[in-house]
C-alpha atoms as a PDB file:
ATOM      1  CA  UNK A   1      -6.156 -21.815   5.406  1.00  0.00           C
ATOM      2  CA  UNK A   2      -7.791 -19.632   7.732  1.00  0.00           C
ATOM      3  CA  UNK A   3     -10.378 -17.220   5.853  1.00  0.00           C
ATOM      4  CA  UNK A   4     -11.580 -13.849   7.305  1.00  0.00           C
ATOM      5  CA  UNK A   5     -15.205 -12.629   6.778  1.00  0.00           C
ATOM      6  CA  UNK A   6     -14.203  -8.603   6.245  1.00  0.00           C
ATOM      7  CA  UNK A   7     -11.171  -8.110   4.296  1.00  0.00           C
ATOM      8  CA  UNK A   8     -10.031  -4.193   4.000  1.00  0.00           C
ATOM      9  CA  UNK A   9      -7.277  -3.005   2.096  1.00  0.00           C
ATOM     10  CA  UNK A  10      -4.597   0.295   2.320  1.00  0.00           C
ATOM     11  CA  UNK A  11      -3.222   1.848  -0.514  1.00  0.00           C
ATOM     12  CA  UNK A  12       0.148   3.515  -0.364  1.00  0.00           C
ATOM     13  CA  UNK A  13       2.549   5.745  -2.503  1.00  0.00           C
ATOM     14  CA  UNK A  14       6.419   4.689  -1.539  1.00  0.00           C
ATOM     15  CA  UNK A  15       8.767   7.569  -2.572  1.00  0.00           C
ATOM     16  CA  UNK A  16      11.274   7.631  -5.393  1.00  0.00           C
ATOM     17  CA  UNK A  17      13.804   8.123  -3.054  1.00  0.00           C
ATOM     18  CA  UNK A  18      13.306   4.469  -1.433  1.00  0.00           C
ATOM     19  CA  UNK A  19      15.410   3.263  -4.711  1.00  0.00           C
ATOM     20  CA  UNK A  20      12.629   0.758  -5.170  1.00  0.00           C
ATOM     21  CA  UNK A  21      11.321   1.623  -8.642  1.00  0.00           C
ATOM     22  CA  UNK A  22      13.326   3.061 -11.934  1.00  0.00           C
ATOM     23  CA  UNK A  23      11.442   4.300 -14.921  1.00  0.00           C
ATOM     24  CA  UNK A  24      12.061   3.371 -18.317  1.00  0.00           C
ATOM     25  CA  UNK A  25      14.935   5.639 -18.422  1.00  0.00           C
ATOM     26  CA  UNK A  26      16.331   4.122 -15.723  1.00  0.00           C
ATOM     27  CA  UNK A  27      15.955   7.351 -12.883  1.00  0.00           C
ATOM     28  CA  UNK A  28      14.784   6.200  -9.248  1.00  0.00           C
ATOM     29  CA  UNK A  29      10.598   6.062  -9.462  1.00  0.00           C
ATOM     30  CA  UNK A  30       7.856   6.185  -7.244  1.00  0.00           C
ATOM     31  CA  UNK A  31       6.039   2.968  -6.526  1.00  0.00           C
ATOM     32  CA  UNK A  32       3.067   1.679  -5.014  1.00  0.00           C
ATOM     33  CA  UNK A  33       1.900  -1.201  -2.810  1.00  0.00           C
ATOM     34  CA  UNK A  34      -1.504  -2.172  -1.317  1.00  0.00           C
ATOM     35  CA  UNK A  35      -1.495  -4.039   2.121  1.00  0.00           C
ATOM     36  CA  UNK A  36      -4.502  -6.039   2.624  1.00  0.00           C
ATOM     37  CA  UNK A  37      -5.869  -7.504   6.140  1.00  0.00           C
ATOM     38  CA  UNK A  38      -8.761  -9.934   6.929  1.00  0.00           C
ATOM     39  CA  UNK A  39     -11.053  -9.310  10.010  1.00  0.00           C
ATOM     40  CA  UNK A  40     -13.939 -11.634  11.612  1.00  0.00           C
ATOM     41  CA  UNK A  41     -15.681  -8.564  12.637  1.00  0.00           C
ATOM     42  CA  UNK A  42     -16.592  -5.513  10.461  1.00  0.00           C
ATOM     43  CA  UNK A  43     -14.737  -2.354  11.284  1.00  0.00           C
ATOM     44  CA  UNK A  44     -15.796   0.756  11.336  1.00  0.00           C
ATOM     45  CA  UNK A  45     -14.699   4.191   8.636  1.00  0.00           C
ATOM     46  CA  UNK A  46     -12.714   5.542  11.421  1.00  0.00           C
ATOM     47  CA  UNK A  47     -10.948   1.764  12.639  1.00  0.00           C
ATOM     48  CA  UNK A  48      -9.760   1.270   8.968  1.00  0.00           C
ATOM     49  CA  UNK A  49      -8.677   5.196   8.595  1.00  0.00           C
ATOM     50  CA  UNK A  50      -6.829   4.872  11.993  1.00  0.00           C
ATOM     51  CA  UNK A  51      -4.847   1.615  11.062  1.00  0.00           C
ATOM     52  CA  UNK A  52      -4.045   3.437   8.184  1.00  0.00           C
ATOM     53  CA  UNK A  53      -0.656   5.203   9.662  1.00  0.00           C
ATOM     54  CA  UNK A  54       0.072   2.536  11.522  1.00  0.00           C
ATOM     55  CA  UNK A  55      -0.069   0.171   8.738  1.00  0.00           C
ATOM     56  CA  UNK A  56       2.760   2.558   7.046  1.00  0.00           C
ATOM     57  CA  UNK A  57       4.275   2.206  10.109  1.00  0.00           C
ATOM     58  CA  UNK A  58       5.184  -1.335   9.461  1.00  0.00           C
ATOM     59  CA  UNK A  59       5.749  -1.270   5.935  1.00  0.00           C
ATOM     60  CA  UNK A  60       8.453   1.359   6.477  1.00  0.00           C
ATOM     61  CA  UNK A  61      10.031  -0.626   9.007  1.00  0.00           C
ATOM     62  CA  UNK A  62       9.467  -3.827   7.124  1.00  0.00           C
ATOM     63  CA  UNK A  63      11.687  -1.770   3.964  1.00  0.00           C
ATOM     64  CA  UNK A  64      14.081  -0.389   6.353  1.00  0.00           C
ATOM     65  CA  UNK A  65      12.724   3.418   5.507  1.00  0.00           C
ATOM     66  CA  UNK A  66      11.667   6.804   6.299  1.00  0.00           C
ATOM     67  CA  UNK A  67       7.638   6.445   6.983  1.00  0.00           C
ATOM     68  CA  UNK A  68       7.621  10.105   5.994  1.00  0.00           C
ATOM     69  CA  UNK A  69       8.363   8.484   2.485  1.00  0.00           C
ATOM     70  CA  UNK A  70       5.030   6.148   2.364  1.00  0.00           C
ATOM     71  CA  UNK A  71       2.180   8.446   1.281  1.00  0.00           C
ATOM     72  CA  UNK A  72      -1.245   6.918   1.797  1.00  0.00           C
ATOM     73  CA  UNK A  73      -3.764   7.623  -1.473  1.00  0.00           C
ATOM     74  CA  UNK A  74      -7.050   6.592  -2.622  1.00  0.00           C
ATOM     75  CA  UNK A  75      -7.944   2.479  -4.158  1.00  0.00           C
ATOM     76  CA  UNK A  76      -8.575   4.979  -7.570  1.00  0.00           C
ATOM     77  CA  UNK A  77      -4.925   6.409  -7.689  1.00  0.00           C
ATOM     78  CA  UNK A  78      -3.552   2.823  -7.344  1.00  0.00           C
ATOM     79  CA  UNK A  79      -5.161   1.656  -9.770  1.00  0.00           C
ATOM     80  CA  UNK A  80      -4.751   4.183 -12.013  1.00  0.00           C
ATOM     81  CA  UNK A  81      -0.453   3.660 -10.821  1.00  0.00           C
ATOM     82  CA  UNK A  82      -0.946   0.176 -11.636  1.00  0.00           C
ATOM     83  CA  UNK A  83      -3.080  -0.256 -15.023  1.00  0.00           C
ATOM     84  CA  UNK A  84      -0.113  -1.129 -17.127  1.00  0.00           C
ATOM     85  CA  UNK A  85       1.144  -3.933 -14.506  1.00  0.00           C
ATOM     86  CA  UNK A  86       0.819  -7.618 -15.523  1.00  0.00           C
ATOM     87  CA  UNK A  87      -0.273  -8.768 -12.175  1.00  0.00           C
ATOM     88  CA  UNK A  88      -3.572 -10.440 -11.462  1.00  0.00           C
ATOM     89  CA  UNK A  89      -5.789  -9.346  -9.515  1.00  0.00           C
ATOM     90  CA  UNK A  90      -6.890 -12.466  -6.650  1.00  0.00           C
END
């Protein structure tokens, strides 16, 4: 397993409109994804805010949508998103 020294992590918002989240009701949702990525070098607050778009980039691509539907937001909105979620935390 290859380990990296800096890991830094992107938070997104994927629109409603994606169809890739319903609510409880059962109407399309917003949902949210993180996208983590290990470095052997620190980067800098401007590297990790310029991968940011590009990072959307590729998960749009990678879900076969608009990137103009990925909205980047803060670690503290995702969390906040994701509170009720059963998913561990690594």
């Amino acid at each position: 397993m290859i380990t990296s020294k800096y890991e830094y992590a992107w938070h997104f918002e994927i629109a409603k409109e994606a169809g890739m989240a319903h609510n409880e009701d059962g109407s399309p949702s917003d949902c949210y994804t993180r996208v983590k990525l290990g470095f052997n070098e620190p980067k800098t607050v401007e590297e990790v805010d310029g991968l940011g778009p590009k990072i959307a980039t590729l998960v749009a691509n990678q879900l076969e949508i608009p990137v103009e539907w990925i909205k980047p937001i803060t670690k503290e909105q995702y969390d906040t998103e994701n509170e009720d979620d059963e998913f561990e935390e690594e």
